[in-house]
Protein backbone atom coordinates (compact mmCIF):
# COMPACT_ATOMS: atom_id res chain seq x y z
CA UNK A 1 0.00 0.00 0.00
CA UNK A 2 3.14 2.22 0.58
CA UNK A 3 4.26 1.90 -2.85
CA UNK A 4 1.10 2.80 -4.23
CA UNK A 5 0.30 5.98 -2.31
CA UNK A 6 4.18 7.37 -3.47
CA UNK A 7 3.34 6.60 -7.47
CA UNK A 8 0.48 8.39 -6.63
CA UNK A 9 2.17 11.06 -4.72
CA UNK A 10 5.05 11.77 -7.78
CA UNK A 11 1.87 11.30 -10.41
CA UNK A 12 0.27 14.19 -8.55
CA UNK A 13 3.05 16.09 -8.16
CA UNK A 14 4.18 15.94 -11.82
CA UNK A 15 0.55 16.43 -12.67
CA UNK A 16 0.58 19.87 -10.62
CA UNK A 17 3.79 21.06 -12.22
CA UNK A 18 2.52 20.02 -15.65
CA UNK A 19 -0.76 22.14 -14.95
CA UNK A 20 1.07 25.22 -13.87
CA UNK A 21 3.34 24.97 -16.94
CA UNK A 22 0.25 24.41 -18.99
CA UNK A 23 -1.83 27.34 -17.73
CA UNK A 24 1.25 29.78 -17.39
CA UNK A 25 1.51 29.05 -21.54
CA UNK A 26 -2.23 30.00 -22.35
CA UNK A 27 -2.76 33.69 -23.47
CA UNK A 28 -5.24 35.76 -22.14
CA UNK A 29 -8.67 35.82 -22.93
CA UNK A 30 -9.07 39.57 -23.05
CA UNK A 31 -10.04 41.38 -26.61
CA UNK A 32 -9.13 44.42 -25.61
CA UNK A 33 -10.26 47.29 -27.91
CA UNK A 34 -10.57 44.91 -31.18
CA UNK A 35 -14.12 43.69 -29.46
CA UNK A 36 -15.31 47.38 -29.78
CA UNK A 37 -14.99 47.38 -33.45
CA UNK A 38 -15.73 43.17 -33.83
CA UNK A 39 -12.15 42.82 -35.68
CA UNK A 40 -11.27 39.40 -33.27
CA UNK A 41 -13.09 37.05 -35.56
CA UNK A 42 -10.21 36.16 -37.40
CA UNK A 43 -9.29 32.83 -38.50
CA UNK A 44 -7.40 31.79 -36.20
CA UNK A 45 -10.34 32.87 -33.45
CA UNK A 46 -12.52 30.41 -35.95
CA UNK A 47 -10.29 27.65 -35.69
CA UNK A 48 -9.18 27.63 -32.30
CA UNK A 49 -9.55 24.21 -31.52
CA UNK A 50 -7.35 23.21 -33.88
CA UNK A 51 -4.21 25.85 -33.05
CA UNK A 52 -1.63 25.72 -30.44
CA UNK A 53 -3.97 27.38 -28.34
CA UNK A 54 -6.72 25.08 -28.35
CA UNK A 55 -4.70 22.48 -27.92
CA UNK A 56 -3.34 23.99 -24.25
CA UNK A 57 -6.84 24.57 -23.56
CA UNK A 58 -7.83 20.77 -24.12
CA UNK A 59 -4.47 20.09 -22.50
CA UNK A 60 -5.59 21.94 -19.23
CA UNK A 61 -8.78 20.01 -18.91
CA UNK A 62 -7.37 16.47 -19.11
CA UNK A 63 -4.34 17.98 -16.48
CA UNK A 64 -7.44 19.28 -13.97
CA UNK A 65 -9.38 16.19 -13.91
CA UNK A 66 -6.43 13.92 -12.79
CA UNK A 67 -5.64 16.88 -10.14
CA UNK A 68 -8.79 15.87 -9.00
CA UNK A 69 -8.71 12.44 -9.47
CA UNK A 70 -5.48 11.94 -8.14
CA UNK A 71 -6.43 14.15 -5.00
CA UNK A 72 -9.17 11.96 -4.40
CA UNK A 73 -7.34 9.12 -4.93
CA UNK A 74 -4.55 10.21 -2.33
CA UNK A 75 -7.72 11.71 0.28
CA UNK A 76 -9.31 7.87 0.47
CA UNK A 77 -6.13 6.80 1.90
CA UNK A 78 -5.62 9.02 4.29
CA UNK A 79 -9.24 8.70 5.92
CA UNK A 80 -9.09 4.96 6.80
């Protein structure tokens, strides 16, 4: 039971790191002035999923559920 609660330790731990990394890359979501005048549909805002961007953004929700799971995972130990 050790051995599994430290793999799931470093999992979570690499899994934080990877998150903040992650979310640190993503730009920010504000238009600024170009949402005055309606000039941020552009093609890359159209095909977002399929740039860098959306990618991160896809990248951050898999990374946030196995936070989760993970913390779960580690909490159930820790209550018996």
């Amino acid at each position: 039971m050790d051995i599994l609660k430290i793999v799931l330790t470093v999992l979570f731990v690499i899994d934080c790191i990877a998150l903040t990394i992650v979310v640190l890359m993503q730009e920010g979501k504000s238009a600024g002035l170009g949402a005055v005048t309606g000039t941020t549909e552009t093609y890359w805002g159209k095909n977002k999923g399929r740039s860098m961007e959306g990618a991160l953004v896809k990248l951050t929700k898999v990374l946030a559920v196995g936070f989760i799971l993970l913390a779960i995972a580690l909490n159930i130990g820790y209550l018996k």
